[in-house]
N, C-alpha and C. Protein backbone atom coordinates (compact mmCIF):
# COMPACT_ATOMS: atom_id res chain seq x y z
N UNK A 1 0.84 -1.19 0.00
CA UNK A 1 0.00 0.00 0.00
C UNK A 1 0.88 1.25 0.00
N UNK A 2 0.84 1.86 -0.79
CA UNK A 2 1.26 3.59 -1.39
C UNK A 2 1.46 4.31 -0.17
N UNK A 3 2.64 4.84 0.77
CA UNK A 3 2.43 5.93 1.79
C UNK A 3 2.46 7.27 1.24
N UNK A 4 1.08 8.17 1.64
CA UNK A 4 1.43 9.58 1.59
C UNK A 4 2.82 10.09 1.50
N UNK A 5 3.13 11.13 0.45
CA UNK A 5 4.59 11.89 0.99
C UNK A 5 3.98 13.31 0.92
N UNK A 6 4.97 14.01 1.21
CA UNK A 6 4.53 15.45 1.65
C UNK A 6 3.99 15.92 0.55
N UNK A 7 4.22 15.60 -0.51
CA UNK A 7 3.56 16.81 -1.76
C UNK A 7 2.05 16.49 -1.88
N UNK A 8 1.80 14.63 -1.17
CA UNK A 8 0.48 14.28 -1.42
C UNK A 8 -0.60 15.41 -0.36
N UNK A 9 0.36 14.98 0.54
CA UNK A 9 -0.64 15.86 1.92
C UNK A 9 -0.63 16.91 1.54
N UNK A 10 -0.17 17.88 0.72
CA UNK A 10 -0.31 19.87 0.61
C UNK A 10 -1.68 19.25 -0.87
N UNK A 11 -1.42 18.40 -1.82
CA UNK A 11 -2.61 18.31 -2.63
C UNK A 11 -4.41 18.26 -2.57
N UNK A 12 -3.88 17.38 -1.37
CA UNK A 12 -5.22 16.89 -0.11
C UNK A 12 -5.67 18.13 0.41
N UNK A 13 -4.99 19.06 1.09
CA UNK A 13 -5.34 19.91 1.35
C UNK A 13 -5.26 21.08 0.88
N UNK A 14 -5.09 21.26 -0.41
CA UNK A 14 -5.67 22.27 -1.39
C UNK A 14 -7.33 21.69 -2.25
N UNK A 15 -7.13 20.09 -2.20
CA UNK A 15 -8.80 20.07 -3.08
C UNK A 15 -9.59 19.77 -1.68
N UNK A 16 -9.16 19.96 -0.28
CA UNK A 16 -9.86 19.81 0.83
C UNK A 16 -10.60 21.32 0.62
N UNK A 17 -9.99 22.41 0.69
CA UNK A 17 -9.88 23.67 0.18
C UNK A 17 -11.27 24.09 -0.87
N UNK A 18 -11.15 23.13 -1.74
CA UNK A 18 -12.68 23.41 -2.97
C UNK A 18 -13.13 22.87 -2.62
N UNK A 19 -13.26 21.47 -2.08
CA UNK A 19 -14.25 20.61 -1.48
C UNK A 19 -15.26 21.48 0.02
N UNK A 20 -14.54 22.48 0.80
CA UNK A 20 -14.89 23.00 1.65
C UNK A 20 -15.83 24.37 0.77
N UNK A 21 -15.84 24.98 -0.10
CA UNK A 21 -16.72 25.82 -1.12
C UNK A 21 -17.67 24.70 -1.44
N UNK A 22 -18.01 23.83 -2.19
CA UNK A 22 -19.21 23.15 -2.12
C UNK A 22 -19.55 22.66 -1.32
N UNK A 23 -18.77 22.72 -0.04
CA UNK A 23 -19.41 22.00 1.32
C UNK A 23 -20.63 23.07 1.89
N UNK A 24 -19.78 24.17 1.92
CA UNK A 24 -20.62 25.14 2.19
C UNK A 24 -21.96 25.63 1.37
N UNK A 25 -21.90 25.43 0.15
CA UNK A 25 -22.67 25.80 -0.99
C UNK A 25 -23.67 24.32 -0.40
N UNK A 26 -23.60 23.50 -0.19
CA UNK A 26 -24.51 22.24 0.00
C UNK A 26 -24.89 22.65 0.92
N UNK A 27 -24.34 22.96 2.68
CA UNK A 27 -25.00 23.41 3.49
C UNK A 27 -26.29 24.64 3.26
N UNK A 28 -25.54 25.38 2.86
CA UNK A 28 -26.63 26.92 2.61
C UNK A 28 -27.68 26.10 1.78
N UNK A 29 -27.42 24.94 0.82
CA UNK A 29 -28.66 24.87 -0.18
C UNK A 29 -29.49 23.89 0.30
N UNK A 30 -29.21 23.10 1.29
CA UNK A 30 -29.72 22.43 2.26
C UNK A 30 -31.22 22.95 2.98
N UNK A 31 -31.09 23.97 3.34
CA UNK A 31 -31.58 25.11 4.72
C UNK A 31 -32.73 24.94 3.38
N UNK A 32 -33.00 24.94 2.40
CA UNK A 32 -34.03 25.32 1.47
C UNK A 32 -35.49 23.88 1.83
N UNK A 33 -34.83 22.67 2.21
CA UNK A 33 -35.21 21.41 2.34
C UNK A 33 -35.75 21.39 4.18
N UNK A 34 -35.88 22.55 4.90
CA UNK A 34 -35.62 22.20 6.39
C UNK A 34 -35.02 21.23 7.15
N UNK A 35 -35.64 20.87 8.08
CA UNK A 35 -34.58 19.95 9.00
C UNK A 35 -33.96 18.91 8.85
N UNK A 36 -35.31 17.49 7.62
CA UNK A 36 -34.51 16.64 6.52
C UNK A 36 -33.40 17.49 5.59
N UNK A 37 -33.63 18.85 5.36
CA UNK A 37 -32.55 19.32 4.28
C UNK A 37 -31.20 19.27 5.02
N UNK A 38 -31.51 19.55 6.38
CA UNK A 38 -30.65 19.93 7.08
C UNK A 38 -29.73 18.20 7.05
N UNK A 39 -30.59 17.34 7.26
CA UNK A 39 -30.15 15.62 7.71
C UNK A 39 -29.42 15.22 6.81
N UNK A 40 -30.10 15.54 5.41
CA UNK A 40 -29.04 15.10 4.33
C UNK A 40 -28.23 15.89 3.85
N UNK A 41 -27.77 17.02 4.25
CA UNK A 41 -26.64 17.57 4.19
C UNK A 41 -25.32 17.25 3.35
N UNK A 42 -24.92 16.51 3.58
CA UNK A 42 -23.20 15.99 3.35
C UNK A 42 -23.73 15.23 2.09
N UNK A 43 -24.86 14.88 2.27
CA UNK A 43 -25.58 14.22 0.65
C UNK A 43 -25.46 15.29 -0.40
N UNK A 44 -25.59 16.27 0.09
CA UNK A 44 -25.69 17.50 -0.87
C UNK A 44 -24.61 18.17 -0.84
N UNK A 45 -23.48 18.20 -0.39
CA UNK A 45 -22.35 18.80 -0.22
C UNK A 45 -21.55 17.30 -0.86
N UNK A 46 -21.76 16.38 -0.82
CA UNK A 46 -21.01 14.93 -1.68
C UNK A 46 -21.60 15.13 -3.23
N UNK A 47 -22.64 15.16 -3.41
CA UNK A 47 -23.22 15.10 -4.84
C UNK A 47 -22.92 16.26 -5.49
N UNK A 48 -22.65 17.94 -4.76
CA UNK A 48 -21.55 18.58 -5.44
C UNK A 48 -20.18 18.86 -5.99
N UNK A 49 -19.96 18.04 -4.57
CA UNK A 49 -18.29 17.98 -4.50
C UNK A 49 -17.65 16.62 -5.28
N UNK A 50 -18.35 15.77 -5.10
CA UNK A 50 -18.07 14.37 -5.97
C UNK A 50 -16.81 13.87 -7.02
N UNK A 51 -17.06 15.54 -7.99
CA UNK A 51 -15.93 15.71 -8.80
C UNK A 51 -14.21 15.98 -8.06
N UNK A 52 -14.45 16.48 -6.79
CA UNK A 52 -13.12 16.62 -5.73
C UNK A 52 -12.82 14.78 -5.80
N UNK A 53 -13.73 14.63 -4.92
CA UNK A 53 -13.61 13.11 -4.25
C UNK A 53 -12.88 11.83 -5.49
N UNK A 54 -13.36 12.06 -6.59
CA UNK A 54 -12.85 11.08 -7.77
C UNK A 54 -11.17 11.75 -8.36
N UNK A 55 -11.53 13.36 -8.30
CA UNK A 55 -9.64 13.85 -8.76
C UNK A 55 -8.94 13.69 -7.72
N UNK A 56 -9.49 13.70 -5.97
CA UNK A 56 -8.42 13.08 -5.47
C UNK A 56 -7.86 11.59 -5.59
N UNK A 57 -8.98 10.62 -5.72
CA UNK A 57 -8.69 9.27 -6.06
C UNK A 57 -7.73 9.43 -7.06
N UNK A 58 -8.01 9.84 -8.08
CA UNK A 58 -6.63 9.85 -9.63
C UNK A 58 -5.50 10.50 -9.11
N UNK A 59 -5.48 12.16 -8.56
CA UNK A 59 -4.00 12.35 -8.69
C UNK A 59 -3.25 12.07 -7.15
N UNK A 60 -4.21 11.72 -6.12
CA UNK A 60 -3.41 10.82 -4.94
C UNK A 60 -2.79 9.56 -4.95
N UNK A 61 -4.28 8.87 -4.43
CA UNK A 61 -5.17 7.46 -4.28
C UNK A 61 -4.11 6.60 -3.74
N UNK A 62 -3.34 7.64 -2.23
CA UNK A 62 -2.85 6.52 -1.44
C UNK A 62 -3.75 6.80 -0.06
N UNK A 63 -3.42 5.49 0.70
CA UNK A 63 -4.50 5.45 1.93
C UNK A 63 -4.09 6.45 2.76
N UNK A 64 -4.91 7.36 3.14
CA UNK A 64 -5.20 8.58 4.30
C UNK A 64 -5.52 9.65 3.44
N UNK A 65 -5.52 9.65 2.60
CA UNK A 65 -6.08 10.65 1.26
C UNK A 65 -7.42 11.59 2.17
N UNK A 66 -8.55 10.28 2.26
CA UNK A 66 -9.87 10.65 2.51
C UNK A 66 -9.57 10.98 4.48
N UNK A 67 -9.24 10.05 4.89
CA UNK A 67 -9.34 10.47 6.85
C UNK A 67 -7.92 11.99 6.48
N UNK A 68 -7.38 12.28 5.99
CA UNK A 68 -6.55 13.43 5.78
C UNK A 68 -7.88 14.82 5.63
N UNK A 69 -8.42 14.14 4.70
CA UNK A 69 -9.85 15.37 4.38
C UNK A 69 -10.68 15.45 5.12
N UNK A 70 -11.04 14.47 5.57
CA UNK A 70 -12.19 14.67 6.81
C UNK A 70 -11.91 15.32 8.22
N UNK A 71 -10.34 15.15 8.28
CA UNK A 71 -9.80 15.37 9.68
C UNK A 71 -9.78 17.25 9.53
N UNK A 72 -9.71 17.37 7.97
CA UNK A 72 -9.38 18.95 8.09
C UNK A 72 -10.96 19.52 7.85
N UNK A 73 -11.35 18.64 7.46
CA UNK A 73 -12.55 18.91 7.54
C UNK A 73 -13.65 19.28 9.22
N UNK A 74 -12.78 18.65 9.76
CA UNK A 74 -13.54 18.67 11.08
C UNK A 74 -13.20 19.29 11.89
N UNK A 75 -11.65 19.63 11.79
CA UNK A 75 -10.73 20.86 12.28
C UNK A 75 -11.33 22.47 12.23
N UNK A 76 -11.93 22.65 10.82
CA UNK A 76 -12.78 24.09 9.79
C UNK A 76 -13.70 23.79 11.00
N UNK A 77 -14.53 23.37 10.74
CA UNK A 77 -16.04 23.06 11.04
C UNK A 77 -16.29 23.42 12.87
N UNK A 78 -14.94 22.78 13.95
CA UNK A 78 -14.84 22.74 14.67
C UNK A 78 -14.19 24.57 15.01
N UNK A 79 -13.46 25.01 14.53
CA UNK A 79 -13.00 26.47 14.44
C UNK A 79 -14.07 27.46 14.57
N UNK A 80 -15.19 27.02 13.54
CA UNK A 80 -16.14 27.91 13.41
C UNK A 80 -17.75 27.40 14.39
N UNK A 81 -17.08 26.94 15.49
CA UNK A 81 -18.27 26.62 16.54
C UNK A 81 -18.70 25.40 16.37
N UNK A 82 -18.88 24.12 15.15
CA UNK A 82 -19.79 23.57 15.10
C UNK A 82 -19.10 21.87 15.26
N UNK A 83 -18.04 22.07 16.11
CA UNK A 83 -17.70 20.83 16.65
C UNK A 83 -18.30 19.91 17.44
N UNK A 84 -18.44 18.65 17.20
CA UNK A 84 -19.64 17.78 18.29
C UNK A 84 -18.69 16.71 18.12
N UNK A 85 -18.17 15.86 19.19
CA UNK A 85 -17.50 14.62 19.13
C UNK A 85 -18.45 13.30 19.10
N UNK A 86 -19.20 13.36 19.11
CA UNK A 86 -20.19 12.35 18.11
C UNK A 86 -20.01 12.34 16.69
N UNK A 87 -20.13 13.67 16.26
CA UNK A 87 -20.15 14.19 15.07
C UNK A 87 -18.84 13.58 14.48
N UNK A 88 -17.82 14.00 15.06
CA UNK A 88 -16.29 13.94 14.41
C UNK A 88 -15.47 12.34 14.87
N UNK A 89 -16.36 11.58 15.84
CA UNK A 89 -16.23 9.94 15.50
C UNK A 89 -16.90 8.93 14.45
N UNK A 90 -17.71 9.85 14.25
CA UNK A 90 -18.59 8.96 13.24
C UNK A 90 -18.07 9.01 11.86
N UNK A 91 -17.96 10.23 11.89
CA UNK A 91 -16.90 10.80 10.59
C UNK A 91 -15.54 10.10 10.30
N UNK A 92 -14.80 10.50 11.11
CA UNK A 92 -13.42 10.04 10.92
C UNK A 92 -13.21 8.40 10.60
N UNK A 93 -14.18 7.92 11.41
CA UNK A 93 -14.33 6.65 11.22
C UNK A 93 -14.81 5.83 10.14
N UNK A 94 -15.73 6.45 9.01
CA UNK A 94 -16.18 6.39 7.99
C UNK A 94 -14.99 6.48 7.06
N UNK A 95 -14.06 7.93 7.19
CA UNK A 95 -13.37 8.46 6.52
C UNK A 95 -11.88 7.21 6.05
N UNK A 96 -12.06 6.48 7.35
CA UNK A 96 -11.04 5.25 7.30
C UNK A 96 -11.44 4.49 6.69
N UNK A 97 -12.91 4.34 6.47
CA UNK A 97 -13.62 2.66 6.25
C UNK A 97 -13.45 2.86 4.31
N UNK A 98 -13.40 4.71 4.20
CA UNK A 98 -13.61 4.87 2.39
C UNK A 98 -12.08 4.64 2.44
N UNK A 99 -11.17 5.23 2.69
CA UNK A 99 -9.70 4.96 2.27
C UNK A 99 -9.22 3.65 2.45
N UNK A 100 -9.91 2.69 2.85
CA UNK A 100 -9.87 0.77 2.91
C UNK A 100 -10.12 0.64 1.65
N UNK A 101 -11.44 1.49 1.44
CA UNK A 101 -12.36 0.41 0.04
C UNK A 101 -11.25 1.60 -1.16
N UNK A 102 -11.00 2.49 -1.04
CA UNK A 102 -10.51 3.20 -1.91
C UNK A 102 -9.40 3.95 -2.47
N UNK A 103 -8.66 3.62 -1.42
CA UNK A 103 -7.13 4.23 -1.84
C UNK A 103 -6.20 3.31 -1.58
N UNK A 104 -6.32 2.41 -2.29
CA UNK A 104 -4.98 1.55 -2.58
C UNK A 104 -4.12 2.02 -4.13
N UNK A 105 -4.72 2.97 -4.97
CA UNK A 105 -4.44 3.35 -6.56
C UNK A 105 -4.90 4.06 -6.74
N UNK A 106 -4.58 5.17 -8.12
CA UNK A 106 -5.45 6.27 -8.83
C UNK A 106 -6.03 5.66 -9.57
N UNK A 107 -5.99 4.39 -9.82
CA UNK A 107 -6.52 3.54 -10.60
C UNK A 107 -7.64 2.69 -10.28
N UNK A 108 -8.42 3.02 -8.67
CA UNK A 108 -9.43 2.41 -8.26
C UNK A 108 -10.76 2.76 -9.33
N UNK A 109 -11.39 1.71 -9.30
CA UNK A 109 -12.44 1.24 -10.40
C UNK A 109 -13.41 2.78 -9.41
N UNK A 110 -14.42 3.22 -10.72
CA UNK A 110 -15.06 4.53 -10.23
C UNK A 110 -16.34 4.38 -8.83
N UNK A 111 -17.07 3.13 -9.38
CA UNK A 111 -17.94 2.65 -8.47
C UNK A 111 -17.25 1.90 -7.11
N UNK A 112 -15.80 1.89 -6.53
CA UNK A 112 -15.48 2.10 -5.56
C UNK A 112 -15.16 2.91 -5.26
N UNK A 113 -14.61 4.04 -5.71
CA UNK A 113 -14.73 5.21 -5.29
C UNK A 113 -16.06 6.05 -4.82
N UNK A 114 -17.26 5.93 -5.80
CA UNK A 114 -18.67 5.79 -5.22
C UNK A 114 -19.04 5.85 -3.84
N UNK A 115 -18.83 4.28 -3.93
CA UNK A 115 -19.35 3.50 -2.66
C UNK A 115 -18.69 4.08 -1.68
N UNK A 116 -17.22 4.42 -1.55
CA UNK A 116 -16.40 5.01 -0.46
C UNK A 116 -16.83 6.37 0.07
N UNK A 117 -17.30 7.35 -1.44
CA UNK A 117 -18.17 8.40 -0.63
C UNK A 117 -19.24 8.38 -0.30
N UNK A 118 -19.83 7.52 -0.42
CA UNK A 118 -21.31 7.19 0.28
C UNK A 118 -21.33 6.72 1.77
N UNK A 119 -19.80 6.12 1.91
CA UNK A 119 -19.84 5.96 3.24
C UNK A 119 -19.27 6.42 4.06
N UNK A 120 -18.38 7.46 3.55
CA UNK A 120 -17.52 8.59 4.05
C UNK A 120 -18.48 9.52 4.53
N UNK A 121 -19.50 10.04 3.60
CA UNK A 121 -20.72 11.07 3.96
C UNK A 121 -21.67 10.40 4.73
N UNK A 122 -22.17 9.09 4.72
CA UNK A 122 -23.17 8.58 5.66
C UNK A 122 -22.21 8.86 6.99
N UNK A 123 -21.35 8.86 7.06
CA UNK A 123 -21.05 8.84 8.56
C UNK A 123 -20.94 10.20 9.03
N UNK A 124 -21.30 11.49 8.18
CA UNK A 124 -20.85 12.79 8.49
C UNK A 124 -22.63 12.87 8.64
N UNK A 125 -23.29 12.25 8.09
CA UNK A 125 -24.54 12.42 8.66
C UNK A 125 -25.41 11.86 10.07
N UNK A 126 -24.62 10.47 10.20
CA UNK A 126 -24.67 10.05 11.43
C UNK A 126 -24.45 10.42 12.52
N UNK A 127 -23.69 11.50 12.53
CA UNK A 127 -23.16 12.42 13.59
C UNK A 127 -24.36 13.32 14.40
N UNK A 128 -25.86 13.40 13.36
CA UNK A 128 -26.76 13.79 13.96
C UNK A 128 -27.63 12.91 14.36
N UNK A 129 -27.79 11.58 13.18
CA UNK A 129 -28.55 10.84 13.59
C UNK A 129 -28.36 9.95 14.53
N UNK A 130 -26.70 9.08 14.63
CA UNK A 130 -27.15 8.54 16.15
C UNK A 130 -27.26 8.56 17.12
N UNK A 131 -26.85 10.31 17.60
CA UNK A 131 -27.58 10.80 18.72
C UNK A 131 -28.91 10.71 18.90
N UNK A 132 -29.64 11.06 17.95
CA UNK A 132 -31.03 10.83 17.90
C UNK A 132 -31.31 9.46 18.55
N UNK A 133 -30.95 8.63 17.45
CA UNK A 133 -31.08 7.25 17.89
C UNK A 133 -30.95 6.71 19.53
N UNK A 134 -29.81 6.81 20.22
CA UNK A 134 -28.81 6.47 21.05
C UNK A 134 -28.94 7.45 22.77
N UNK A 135 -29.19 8.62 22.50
CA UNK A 135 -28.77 9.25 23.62
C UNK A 135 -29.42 10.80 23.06
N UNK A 136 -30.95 10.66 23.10
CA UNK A 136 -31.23 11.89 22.30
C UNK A 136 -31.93 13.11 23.44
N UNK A 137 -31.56 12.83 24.76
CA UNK A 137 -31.68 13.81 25.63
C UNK A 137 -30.64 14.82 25.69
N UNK A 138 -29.35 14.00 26.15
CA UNK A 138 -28.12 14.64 26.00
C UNK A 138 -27.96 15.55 24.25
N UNK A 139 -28.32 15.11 23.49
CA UNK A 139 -28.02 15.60 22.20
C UNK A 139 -28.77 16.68 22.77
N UNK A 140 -29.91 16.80 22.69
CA UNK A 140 -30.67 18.18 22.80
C UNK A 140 -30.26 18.68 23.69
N UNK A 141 -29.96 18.31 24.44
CA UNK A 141 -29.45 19.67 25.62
C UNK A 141 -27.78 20.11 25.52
N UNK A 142 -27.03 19.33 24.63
CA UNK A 142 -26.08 19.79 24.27
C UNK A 142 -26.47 20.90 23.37
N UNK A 143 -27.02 20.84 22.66
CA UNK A 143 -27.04 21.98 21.24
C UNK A 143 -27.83 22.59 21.56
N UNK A 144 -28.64 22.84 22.65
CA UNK A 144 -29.45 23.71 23.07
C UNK A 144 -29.04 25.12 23.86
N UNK A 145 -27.96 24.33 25.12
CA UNK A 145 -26.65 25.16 25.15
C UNK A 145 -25.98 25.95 24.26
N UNK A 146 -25.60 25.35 23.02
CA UNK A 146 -25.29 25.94 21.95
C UNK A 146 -25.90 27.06 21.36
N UNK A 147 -26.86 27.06 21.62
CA UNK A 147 -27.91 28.47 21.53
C UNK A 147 -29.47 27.86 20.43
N UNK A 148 -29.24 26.33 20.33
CA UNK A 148 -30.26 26.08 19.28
C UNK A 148 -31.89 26.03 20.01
N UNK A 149 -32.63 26.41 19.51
CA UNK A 149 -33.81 26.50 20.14
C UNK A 149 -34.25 25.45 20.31
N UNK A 150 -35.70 24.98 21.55
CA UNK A 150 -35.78 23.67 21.93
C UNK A 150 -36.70 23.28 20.30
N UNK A 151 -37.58 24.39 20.09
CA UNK A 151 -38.05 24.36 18.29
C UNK A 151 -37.10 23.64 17.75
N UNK A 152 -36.29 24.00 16.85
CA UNK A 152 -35.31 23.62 16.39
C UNK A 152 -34.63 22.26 16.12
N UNK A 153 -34.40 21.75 18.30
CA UNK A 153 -34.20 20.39 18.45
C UNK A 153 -35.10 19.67 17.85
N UNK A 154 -36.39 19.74 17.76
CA UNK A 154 -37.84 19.08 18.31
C UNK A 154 -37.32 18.65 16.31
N UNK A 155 -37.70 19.46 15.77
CA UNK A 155 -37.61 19.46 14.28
C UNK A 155 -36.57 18.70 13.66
N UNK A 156 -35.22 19.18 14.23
CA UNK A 156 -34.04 17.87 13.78
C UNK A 156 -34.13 16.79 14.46
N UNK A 157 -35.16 16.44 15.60
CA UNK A 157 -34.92 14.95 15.94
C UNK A 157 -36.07 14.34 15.09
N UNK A 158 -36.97 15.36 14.57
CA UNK A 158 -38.10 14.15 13.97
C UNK A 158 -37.23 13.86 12.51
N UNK A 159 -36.65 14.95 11.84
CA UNK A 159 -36.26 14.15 11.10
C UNK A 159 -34.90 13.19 10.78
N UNK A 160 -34.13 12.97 12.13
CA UNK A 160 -33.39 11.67 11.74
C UNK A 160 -33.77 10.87 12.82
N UNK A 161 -35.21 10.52 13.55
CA UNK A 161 -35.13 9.61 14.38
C UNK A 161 -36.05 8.72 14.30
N UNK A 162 -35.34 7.01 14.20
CA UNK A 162 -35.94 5.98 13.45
C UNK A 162 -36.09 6.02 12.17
N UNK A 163 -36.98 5.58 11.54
CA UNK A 163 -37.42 5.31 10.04
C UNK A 163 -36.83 6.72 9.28
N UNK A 164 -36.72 7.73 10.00
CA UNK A 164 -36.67 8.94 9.22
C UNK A 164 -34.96 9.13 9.18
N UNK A 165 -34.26 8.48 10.23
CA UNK A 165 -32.75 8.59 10.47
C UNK A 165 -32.22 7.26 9.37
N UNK A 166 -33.17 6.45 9.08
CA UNK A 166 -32.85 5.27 8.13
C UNK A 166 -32.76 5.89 6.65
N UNK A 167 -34.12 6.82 6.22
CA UNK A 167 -34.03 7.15 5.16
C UNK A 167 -33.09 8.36 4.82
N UNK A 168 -32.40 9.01 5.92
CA UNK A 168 -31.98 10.14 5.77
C UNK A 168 -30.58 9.28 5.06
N UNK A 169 -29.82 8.74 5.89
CA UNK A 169 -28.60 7.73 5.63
C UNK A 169 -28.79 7.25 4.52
N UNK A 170 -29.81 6.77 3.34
CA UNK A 170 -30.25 6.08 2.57
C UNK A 170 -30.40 7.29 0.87
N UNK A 171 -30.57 8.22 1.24
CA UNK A 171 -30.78 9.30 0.58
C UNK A 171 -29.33 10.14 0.57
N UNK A 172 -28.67 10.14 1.61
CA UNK A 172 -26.78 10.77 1.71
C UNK A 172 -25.90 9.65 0.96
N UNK A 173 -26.29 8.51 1.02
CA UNK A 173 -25.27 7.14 0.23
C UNK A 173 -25.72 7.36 -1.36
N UNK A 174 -27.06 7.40 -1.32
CA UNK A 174 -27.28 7.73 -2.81
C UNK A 174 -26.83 9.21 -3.66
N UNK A 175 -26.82 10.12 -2.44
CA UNK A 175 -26.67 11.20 -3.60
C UNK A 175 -25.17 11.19 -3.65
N UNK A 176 -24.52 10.69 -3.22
CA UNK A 176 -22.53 10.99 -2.53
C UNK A 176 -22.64 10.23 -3.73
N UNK A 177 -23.02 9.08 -3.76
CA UNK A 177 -22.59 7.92 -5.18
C UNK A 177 -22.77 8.21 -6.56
N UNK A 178 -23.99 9.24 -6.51
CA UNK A 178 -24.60 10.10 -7.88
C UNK A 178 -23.24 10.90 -8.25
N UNK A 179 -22.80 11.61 -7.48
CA UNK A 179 -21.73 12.83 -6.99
C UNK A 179 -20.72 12.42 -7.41
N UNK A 180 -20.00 11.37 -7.37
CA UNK A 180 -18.95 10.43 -8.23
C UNK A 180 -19.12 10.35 -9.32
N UNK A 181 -20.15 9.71 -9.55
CA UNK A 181 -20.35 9.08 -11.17
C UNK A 181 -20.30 10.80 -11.82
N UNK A 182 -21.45 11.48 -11.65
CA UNK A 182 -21.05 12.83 -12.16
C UNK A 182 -19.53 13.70 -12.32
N UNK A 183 -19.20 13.21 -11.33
CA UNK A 183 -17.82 14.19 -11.61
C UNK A 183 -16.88 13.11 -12.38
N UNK A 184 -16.88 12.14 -12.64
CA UNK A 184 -16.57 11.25 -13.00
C UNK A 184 -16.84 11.43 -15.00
N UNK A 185 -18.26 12.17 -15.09
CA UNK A 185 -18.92 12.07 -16.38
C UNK A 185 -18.27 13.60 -17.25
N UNK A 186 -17.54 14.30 -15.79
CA UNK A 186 -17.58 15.70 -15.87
C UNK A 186 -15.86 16.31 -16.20
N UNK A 187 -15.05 15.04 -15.22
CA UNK A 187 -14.12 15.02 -15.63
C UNK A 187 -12.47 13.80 -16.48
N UNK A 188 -14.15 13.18 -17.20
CA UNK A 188 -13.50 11.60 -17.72
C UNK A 188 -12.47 11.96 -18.88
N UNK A 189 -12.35 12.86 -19.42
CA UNK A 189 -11.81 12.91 -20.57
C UNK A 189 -10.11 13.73 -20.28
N UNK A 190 -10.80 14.67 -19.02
CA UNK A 190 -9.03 15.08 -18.47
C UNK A 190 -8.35 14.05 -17.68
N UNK A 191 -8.70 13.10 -17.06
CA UNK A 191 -8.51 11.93 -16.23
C UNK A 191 -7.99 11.55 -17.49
N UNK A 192 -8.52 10.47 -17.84
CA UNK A 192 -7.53 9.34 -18.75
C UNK A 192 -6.44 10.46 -19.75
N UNK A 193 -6.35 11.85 -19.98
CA UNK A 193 -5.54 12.25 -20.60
C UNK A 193 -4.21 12.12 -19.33
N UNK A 194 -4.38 12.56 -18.14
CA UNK A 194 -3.42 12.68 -17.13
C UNK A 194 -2.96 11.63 -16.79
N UNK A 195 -4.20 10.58 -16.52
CA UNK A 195 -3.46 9.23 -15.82
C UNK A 195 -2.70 8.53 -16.78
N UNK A 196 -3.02 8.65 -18.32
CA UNK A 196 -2.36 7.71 -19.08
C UNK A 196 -1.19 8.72 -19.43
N UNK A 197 -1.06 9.65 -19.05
CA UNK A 197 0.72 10.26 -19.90
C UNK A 197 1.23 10.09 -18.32
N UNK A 198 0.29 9.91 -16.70
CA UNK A 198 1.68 9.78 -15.93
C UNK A 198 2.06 8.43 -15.82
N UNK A 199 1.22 7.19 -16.52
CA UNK A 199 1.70 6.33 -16.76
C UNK A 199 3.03 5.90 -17.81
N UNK A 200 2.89 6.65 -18.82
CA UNK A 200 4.00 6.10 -19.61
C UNK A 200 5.10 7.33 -19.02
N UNK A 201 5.37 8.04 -17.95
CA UNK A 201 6.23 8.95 -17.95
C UNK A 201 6.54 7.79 -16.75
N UNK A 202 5.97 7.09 -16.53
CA UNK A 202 6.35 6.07 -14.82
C UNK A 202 7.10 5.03 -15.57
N UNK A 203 6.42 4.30 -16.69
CA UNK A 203 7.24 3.44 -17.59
C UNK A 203 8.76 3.59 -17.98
N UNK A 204 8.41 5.22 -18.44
CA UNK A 204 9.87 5.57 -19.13
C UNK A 204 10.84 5.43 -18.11
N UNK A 205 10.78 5.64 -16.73
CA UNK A 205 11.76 5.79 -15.82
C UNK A 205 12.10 4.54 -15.64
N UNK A 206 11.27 3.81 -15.38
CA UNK A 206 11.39 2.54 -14.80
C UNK A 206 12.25 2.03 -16.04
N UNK A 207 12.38 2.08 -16.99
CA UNK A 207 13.22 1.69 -18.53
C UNK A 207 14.39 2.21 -18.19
């Protein structure tokens, strides 16, 4: 398995960088959907960003690629108030389970790359829902502290708790996987121009 070197990690965190502009652009477009908009979130910030998630697979695609992005991802997020360690275990932990299925090559097949952000983002959504699930007193009175209204709570627990926390997870795997294939459709033709000239420039050396 491929170890990160330093030029990989400054790459990671320059398309962490655009990936964090459609993160945001998914959040704000979220708020349009209310409190489900709010649940599937990272569904909508994956199905924009998608095209990040597949150019990092090509010009990285060694393992820590994705827990490298999520970690800075949670670092931002956490800076600007909205750190929850539920939130940022569920995540990180996901973020490991996609760089298993997906960064062994730039050459991983596209529909594992897919699947890896579907489960990279289900777990950035889980961060609300299995509180819900699990321990949904403490959740509310954590973020209530936070300044969120008990309104507010009442509204994000109906929509990720039970059947509604099933479909929310179910609706973030699908759109993250859409989000691939698209950027995938969006940027297939600069991909195989790059990967196949840094292949024969890898050949030539090796000659």
């Amino acid at each position: 398995m491929k170890k990160l070197k330093i030029k990989d990690v400054v790459l990671v965190a320059l398309l962490t960088a655009l990936y964090m502009v459609f993160y945001m652009v998914g959040a704000m477009g979220s708020m349009l959907f209310g409190a489900f908009g709010h649940a599937i979130s990272p569904g909508i910030c994956a199905f924009l960003g998608g095209s990040v998630i597949l150019f990092m697979s090509r010009k990285v695609g060694r393992f820590g690629q994705y827990t490298i992005m999520v970690a800075i991802v949670m670092l931002l997020c956490a800076l600007m108030g909205g750190g929850y360690l539920p939130w940022l275990i569920t995540s990180m932990v996901s973020a490991v389970l996609a760089d298993l299925i997906a960064s062994g090559s730039n050459r991983t097949p596209v529909w594992r790359v897919a699947v890896a952000s579907g489960i990279m983002h289900v777990g950035q959504a889980w961060g609300a829902i299995i509180p819900s699930w699990f321990f949904l007193e403490q959740y509310k009175k954590d973020w209530i502290a936070r300044g969120q209204s008990p309104k507010e709570m009442d509204s994000m627990v109906k929509a990720t708790q039970g059947i509604m926390g099933g479909l929310a997870s179910v609706v973030v795997f699908l759109l993250a996987f859409a989000g691939v294939w698209l950027g995938y459709y969006i940027l297939r033709k600069h991909l195989e121009k790059t990967i196949g000239s840094d292949v024969k420039e890898g050949q030539g050396k090796a000659a």
